[in-house]
C-alpha atoms as a PDB file:
ATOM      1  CA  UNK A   1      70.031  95.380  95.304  1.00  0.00           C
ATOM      2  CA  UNK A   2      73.109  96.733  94.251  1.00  0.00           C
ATOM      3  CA  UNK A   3      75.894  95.728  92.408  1.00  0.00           C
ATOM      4  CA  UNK A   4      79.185  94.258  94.310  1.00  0.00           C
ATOM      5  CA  UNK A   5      82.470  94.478  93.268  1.00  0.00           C
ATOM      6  CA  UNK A   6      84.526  96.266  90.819  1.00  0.00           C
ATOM      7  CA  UNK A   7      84.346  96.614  86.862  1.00  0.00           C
ATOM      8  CA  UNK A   8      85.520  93.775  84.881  1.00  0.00           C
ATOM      9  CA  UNK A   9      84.936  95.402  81.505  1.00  0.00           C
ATOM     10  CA  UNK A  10      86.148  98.870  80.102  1.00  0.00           C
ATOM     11  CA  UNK A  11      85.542 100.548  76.588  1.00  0.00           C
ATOM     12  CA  UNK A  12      88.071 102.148  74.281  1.00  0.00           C
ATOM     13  CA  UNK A  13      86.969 105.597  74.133  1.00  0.00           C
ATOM     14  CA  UNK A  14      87.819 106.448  78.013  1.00  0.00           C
ATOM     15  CA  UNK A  15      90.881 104.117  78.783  1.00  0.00           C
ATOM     16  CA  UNK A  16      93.898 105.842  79.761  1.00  0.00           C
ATOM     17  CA  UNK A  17      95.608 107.778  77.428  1.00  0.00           C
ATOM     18  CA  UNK A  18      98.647 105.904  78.003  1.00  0.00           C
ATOM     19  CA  UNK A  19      97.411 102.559  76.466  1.00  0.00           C
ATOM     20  CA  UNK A  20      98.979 102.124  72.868  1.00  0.00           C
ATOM     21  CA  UNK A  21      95.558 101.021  71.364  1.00  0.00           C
ATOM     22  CA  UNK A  22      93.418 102.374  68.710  1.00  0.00           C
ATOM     23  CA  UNK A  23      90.260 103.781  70.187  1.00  0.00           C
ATOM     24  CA  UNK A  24      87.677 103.286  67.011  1.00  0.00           C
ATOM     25  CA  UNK A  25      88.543  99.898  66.062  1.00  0.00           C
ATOM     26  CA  UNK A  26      86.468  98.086  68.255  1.00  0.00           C
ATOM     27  CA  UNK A  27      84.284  98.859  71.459  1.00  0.00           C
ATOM     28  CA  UNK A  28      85.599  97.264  74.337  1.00  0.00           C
ATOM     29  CA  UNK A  29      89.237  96.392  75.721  1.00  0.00           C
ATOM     30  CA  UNK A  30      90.417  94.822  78.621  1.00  0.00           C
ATOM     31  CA  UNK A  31      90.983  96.365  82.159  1.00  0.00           C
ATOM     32  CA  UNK A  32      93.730  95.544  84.581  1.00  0.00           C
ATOM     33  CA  UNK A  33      92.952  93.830  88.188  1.00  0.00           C
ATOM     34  CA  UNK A  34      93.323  95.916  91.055  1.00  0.00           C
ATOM     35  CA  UNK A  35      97.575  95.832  92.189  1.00  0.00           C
ATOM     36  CA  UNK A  36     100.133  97.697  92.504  1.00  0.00           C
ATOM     37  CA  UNK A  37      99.810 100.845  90.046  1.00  0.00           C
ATOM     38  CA  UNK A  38      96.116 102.776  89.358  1.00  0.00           C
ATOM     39  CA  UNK A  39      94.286 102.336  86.067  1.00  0.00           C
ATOM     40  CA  UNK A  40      95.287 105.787  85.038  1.00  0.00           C
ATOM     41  CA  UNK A  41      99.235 104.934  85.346  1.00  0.00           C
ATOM     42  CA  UNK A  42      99.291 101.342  84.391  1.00  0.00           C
ATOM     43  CA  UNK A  43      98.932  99.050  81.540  1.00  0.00           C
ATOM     44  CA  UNK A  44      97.606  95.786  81.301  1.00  0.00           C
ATOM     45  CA  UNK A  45      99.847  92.840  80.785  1.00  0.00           C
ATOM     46  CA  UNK A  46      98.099  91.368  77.662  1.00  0.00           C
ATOM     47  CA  UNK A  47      98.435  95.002  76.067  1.00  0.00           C
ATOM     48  CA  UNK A  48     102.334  94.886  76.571  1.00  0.00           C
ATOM     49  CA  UNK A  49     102.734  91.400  75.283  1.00  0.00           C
ATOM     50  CA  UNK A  50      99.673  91.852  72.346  1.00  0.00           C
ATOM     51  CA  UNK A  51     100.558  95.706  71.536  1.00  0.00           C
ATOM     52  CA  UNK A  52     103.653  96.427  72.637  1.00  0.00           C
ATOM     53  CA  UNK A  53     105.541  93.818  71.591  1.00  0.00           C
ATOM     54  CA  UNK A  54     103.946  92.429  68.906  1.00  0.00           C
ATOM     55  CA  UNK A  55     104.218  88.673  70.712  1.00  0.00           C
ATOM     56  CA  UNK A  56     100.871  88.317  69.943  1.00  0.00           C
ATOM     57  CA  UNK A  57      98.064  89.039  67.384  1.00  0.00           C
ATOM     58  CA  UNK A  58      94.723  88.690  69.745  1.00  0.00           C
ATOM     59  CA  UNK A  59      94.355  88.629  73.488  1.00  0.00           C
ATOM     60  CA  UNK A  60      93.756  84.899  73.457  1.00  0.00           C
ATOM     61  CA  UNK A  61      97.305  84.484  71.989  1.00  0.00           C
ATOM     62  CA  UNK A  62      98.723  86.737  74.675  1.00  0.00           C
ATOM     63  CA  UNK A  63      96.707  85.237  77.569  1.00  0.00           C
ATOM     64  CA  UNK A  64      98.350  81.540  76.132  1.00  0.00           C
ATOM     65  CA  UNK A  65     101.943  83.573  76.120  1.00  0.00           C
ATOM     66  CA  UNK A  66     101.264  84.648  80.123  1.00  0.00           C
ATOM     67  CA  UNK A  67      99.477  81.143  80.989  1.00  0.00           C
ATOM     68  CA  UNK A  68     102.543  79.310  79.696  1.00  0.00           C
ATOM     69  CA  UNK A  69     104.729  80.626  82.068  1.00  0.00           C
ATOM     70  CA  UNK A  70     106.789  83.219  79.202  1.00  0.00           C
ATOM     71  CA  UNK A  71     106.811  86.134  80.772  1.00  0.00           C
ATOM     72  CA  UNK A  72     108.222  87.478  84.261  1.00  0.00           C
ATOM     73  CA  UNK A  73     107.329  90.955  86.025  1.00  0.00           C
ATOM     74  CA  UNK A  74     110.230  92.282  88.155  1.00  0.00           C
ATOM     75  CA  UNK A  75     111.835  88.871  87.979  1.00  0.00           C
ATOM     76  CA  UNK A  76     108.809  86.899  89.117  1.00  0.00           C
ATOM     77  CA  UNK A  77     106.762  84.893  86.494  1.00  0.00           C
ATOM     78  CA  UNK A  78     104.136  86.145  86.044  1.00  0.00           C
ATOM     79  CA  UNK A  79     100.447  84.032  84.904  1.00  0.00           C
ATOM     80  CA  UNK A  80      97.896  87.170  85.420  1.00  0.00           C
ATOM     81  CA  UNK A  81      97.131  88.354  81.809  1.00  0.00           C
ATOM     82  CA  UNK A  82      95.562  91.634  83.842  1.00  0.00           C
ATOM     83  CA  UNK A  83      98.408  92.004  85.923  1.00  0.00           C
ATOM     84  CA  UNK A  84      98.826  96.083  85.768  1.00  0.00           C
ATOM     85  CA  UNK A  85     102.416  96.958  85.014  1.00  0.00           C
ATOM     86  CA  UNK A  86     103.356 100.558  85.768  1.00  0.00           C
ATOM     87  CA  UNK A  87     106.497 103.036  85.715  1.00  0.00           C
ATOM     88  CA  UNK A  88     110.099 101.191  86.464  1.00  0.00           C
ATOM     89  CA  UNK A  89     108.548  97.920  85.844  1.00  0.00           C
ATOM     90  CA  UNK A  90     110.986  95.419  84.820  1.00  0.00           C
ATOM     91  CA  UNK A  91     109.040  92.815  81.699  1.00  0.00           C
ATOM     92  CA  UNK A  92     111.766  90.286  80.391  1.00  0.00           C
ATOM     93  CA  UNK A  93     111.181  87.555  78.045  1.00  0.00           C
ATOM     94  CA  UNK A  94     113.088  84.941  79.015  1.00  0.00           C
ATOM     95  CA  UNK A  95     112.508  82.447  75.791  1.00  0.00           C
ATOM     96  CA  UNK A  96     114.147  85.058  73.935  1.00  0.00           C
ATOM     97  CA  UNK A  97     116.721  86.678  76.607  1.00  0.00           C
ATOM     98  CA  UNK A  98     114.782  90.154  76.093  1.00  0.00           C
ATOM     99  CA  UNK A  99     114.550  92.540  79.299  1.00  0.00           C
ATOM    100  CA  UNK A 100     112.480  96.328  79.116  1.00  0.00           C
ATOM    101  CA  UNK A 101     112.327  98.741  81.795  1.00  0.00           C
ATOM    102  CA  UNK A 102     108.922 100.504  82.126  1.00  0.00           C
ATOM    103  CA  UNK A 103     109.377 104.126  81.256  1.00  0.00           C
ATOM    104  CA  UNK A 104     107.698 107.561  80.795  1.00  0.00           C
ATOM    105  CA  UNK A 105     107.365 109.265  77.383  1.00  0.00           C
ATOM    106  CA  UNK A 106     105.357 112.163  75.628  1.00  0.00           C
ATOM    107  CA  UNK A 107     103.286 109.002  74.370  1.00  0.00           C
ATOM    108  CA  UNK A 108     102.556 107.834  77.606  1.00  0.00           C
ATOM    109  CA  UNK A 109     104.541 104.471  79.085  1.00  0.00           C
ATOM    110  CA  UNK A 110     106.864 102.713  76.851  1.00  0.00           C
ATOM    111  CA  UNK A 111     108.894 100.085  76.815  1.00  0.00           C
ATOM    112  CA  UNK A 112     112.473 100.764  76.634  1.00  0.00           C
ATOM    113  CA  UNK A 113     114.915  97.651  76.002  1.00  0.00           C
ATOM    114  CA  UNK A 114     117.987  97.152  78.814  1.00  0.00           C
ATOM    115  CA  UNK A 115     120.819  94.780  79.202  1.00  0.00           C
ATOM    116  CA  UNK A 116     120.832  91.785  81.644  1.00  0.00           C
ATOM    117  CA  UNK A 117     122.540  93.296  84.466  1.00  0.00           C
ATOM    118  CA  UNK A 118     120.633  96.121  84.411  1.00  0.00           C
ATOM    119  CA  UNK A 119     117.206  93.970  84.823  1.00  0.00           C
ATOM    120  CA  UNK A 120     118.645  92.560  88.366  1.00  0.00           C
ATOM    121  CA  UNK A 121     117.516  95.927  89.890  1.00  0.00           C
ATOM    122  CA  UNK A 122     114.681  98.343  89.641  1.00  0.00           C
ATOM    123  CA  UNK A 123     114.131 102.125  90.956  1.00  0.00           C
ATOM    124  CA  UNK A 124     111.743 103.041  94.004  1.00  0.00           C
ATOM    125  CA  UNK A 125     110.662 106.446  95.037  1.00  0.00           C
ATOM    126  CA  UNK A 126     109.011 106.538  98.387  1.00  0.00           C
ATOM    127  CA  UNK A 127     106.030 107.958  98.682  1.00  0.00           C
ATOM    128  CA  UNK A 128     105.291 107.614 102.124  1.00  0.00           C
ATOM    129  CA  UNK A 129     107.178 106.724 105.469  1.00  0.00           C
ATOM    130  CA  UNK A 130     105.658 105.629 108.725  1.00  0.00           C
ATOM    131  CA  UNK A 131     106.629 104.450 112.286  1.00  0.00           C
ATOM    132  CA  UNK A 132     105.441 101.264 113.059  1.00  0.00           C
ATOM    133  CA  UNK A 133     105.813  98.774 116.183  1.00  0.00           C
ATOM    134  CA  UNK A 134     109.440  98.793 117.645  1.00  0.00           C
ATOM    135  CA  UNK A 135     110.199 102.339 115.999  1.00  0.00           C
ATOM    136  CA  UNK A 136     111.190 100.601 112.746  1.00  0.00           C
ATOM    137  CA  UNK A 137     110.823 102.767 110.054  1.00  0.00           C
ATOM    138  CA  UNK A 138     108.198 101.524 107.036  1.00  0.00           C
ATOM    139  CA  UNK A 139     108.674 102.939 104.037  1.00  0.00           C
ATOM    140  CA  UNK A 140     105.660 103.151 101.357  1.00  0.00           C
ATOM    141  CA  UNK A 141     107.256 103.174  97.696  1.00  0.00           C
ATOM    142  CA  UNK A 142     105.001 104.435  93.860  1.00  0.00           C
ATOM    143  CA  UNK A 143     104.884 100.679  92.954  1.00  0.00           C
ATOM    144  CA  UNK A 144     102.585  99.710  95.960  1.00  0.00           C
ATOM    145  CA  UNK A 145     105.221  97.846  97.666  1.00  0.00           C
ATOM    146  CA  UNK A 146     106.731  98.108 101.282  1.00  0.00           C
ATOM    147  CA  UNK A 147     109.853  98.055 102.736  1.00  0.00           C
ATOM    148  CA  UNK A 148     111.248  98.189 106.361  1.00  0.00           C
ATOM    149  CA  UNK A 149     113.838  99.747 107.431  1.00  0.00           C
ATOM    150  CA  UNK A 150     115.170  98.403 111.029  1.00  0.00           C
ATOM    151  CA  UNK A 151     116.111 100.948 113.643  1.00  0.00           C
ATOM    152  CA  UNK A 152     118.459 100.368 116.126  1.00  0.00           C
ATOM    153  CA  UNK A 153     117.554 103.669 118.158  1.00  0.00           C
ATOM    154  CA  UNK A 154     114.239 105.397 117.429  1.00  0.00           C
ATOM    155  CA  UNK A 155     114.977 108.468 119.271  1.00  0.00           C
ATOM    156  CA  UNK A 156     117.985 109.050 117.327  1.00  0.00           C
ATOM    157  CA  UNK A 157     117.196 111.457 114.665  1.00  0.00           C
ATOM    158  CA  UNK A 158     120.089 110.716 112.490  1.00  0.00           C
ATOM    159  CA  UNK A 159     118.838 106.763 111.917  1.00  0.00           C
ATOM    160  CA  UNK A 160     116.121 109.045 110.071  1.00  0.00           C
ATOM    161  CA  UNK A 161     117.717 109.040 106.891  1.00  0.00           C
ATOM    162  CA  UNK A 162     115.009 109.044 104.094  1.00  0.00           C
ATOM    163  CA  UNK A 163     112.827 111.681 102.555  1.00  0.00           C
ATOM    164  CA  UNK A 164     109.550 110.811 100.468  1.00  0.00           C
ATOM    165  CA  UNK A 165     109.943 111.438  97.097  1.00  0.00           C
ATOM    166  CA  UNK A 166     113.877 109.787  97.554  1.00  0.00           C
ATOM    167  CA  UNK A 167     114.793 106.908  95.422  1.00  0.00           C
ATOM    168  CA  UNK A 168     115.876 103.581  96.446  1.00  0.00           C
ATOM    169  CA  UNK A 169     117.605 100.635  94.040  1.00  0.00           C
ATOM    170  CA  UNK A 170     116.310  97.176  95.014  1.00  0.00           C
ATOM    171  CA  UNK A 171     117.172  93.827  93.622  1.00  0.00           C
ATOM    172  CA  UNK A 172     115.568  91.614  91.123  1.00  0.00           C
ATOM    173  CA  UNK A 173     113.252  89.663  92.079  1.00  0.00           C
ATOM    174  CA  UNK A 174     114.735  89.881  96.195  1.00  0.00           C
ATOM    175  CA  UNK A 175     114.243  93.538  96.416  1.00  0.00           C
ATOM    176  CA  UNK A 176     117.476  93.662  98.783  1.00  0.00           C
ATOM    177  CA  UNK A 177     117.588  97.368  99.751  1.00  0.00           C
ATOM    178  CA  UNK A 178     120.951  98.059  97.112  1.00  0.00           C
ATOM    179  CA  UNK A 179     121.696 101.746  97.376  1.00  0.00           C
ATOM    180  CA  UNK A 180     119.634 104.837  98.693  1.00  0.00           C
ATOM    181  CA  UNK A 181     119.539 108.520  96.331  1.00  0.00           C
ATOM    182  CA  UNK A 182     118.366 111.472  97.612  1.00  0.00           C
ATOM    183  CA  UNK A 183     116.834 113.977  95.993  1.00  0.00           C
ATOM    184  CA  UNK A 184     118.979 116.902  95.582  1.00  0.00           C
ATOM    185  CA  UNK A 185     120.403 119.077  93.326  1.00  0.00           C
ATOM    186  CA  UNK A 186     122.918 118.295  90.797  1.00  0.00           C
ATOM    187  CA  UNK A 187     121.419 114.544  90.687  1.00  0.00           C
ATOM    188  CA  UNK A 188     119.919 113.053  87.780  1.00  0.00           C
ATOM    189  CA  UNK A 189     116.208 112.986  87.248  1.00  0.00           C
ATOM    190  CA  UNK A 190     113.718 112.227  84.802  1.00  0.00           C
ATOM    191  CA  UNK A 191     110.037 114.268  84.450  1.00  0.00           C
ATOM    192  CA  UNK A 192     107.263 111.513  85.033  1.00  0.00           C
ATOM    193  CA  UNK A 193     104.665 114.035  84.659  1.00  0.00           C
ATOM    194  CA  UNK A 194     103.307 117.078  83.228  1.00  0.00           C
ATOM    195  CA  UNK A 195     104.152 118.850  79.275  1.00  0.00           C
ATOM    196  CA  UNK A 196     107.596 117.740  79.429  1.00  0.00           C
ATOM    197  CA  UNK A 197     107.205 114.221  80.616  1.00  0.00           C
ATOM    198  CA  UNK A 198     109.711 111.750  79.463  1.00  0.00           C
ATOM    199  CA  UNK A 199     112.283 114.735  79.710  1.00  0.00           C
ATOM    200  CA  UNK A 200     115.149 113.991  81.882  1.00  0.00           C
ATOM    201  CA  UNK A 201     118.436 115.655  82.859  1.00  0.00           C
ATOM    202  CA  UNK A 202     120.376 117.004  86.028  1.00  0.00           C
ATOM    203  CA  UNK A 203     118.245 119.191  88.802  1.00  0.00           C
ATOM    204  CA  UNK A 204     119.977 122.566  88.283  1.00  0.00           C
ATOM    205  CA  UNK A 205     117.668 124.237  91.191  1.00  0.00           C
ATOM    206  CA  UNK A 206     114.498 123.414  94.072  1.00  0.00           C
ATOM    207  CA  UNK A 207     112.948 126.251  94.253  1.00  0.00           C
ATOM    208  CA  UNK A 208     111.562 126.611  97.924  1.00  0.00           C
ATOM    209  CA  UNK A 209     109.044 128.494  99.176  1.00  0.00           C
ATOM    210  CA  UNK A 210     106.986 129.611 102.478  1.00  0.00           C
ATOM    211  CA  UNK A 211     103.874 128.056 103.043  1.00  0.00           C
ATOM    212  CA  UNK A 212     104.149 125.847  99.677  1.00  0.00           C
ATOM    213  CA  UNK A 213     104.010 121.974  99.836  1.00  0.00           C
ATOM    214  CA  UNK A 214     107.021 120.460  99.253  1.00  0.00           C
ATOM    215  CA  UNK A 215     105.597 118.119  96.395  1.00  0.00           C
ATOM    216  CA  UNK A 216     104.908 121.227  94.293  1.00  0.00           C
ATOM    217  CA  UNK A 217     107.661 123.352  94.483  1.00  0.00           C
ATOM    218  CA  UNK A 218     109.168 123.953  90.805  1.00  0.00           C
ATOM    219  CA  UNK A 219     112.360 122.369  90.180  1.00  0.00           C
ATOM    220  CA  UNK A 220     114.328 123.354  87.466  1.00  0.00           C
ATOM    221  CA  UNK A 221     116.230 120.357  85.081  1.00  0.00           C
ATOM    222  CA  UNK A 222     119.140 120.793  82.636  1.00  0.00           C
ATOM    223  CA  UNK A 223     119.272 118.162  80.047  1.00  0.00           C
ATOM    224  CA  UNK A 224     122.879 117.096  78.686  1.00  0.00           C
ATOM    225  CA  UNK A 225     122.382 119.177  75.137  1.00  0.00           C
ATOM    226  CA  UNK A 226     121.332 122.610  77.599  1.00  0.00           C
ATOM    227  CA  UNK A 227     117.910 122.312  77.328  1.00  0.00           C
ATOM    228  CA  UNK A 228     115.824 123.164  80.186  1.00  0.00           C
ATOM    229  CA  UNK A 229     112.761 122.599  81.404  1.00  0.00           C
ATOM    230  CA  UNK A 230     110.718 123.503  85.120  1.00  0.00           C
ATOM    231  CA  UNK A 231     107.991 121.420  86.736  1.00  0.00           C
ATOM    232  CA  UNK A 232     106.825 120.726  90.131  1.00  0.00           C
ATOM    233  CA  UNK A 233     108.552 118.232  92.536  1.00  0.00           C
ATOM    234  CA  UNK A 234     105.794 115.578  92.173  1.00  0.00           C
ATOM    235  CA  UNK A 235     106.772 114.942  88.954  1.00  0.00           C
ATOM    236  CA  UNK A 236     110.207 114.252  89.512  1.00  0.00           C
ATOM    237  CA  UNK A 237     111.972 110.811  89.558  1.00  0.00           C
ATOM    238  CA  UNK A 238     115.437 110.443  90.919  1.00  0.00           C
ATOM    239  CA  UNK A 239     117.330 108.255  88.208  1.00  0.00           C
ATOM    240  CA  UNK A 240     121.094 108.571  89.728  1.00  0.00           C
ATOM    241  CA  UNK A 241     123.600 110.367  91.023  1.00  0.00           C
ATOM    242  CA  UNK A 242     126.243 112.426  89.066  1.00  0.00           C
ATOM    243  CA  UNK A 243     124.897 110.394  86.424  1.00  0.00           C
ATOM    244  CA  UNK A 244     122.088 108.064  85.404  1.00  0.00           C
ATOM    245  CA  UNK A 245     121.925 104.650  87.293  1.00  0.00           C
ATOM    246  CA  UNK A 246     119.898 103.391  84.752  1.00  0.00           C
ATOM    247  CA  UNK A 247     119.927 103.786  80.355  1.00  0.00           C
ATOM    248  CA  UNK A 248     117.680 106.076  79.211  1.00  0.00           C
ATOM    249  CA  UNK A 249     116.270 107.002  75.791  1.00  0.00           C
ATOM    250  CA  UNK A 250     117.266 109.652  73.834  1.00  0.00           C
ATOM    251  CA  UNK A 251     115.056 113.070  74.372  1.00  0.00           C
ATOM    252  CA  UNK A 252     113.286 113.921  71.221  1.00  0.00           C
END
């Protein structure tokens, strides 16, 4: 008879890339429960608190720091050690008045530190729309997470408002729909994937094409020093308008 379920235990050598441990140390580490980010784009919550940090020296210090109620995940306390936390995350220490937004570098995900107003509200990029019942629009966004959008007229095109791969700003920890970006040129973007990930800068140009999929058509991004630097439209993230709506680190 075989074996139910998932995986509860995962070695060193073939976690993600992304996970800021050393591989030869020791054999095994810990894996993340199923939510909303995939194993290959998410990190565990004891590694953030234990590795990232620094909050902690083993995982049975970090897993006392989660149990005791010391650390919230997009404004929601959090209690799951395992909890994955992925890309535009918000982690905030409370005890200490500390808030980091979850973002992309060369090194994988890091943590980068933001002020207090700035943790009230987080970035989306839909992934996904659909038409459910009553012609309401449902929109499918990278951190697993839903959100509808009421229609007043389904058969009025111009209700019809949002692209996938747009970006929406929701509140902290009500995810009130705050402000919609689209993706187009001259707004500001950051590179999620790829060589140059962790880049980010203005989209100069969308280069389209016949018969291409939209999600890989190579977009080119001008960085504030005149840098630039092309990858495919998948690997974009809308970050603002004109300019940023959120602090960024400096490009190395």
């Amino acid at each position: 008879m075989g074996k139910k379920g998932g995986k509860k235990h995962l070695k060193r050598s073939p976690a993600p890339r992304l996970w800021p441990i050393h591989r030869k140390e020791a054999v095994w580490t810990v894996r993340p429960k199923p939510g909303a980010h995939p194993i290959s784009s998410c990190i565990p919550l004891t590694l953030v608190v234990r590795d990232m940090l620094g909050f902690a020296k083993t995982r049975k210090e970090a897993k006392t720091i989660v149990s005791k109620e010391r650390v919230k995940v997009d404004g929601k306390v959090q209690r799951e050690e395992l909890f994955p936390i992925g890309l535009m995350d918000i982690v905030s220490i409370p005890d200490i008045k500390e808030d980091y937004r979850v973002l992309p570098s060369g090194k994988g995900l890091t943590l980068h530190s933001i002020e207090e107003d700035e943790a009230k509200f987080k970035l989306c990029r839909i992934e996904n729309k659909t038409v459910v019942k009553g012609g309401h629009t449902q929109l499918n966004l990278h951190d697993g997470t839903n959100i509808l959008i009421p229609v007043k007229d389904p058969k009025k095109p111009e209700e019809d408002i949002y692209r996938t791969l747009d970006v929406l700003t929701l509140g902290v920890p009500n995810r009130e729909l705050l402000d919609h970006i689209r993706l187009n040129v001259g707004n500001a973007a950051m590179i999620i994937g790829g060589k140059n990930v962790g880049k980010h800068g203005k989209i100069t140009e969308i280069e389209e094409k016949l018969g291409q999929k939209r999600r890989e058509l190579l977009v080119t991004i001008k960085d504030k020093d005149g840098n630039i630097f092309k990858t495919i439209l998948n690997y974009v993230f809308i970050v603002g308008k004109a300019e940023p709506r959120i602090s960024l680190p400096e490009v190395d």
